[in-house]
C-alpha atoms as a PDB file:
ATOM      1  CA  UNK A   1      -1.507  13.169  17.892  1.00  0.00           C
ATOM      2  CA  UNK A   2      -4.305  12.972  20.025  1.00  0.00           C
ATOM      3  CA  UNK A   3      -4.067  15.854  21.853  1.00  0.00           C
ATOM      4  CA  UNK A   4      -3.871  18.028  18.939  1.00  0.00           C
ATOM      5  CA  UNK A   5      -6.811  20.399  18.987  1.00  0.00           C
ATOM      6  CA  UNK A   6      -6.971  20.336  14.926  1.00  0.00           C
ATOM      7  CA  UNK A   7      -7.109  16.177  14.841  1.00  0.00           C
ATOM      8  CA  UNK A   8     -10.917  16.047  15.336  1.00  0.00           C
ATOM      9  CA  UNK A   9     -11.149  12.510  12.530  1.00  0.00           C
ATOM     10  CA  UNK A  10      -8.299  10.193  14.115  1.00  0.00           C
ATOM     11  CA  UNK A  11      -8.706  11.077  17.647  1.00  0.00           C
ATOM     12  CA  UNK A  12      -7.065   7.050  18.512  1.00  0.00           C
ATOM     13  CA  UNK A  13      -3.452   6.982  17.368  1.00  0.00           C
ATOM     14  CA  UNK A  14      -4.789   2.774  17.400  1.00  0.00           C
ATOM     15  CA  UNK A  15      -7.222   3.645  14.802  1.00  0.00           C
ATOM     16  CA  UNK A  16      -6.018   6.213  12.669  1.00  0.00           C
ATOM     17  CA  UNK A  17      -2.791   3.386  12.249  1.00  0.00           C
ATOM     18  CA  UNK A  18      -4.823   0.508  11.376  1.00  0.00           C
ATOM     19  CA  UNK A  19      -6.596   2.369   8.731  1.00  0.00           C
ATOM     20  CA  UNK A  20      -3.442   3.679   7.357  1.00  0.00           C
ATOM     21  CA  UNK A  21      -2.621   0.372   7.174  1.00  0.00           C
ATOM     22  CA  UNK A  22      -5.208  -0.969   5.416  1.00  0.00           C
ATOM     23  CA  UNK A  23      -5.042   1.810   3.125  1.00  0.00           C
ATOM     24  CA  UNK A  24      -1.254   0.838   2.246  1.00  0.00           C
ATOM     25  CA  UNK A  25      -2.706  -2.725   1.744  1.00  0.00           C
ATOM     26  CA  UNK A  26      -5.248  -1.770  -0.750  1.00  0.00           C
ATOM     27  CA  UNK A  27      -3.244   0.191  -2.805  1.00  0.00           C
ATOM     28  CA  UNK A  28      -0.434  -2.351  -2.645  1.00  0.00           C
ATOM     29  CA  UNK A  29      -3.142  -5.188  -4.273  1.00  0.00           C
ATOM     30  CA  UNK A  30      -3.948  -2.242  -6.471  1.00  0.00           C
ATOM     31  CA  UNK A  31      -0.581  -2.496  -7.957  1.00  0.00           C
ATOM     32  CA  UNK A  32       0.440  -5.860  -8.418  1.00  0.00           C
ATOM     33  CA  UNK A  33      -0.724  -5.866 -12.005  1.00  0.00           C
ATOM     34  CA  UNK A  34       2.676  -3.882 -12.139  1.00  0.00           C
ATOM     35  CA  UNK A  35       4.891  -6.069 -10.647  1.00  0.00           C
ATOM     36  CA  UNK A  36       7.215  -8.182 -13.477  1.00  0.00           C
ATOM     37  CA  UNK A  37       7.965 -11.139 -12.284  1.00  0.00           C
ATOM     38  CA  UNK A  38      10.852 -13.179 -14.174  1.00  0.00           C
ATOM     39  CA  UNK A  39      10.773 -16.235 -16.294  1.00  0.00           C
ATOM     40  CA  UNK A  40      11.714 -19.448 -15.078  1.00  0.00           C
ATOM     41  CA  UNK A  41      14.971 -19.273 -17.119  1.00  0.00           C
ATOM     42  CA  UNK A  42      16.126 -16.308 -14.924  1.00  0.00           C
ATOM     43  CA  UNK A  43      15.544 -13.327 -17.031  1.00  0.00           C
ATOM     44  CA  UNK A  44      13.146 -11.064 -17.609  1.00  0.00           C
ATOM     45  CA  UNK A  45      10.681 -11.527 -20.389  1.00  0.00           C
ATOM     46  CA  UNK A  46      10.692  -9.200 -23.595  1.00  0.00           C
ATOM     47  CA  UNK A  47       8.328  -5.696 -23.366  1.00  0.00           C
ATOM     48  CA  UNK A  48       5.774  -6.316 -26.327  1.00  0.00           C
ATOM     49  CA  UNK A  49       2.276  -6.269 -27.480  1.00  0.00           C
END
C-alpha cells in the first residue's frame, strides 16, 4: 500500500487502519438504534406502533 504511486491520502498503512477503524466504530454507534434486543422473558417483543 504504501508504495503504490496512486495512494497519495493514506501514505501510513498505521494510519490509513486506524481511521478505518474509527470509521467502522462510528457507523457501528450509528446503528445501534437497530439492534432488537429481547425481553427478559426470552422472546422477542411484538413489531408495532
Amino acid at each position: 500500500m504504501t508504495k503504490d504511486s496512486w495512494n497519495t491520502n493514506w501514505p501510513d498503512s498505521a494510519a490509513a487502519i486506524a481511521a478505518a477503524d474509527a470509521a467502522l466504530e462510528q457507523a457501528d454507534d450509528a446503528m445501534l438504534w437497530m439492534h432488537t434486543l429481547p425481553d427478559s422473558d426470552g422472546g422477542y417483543p411484538p413489531i408495532s406502533e
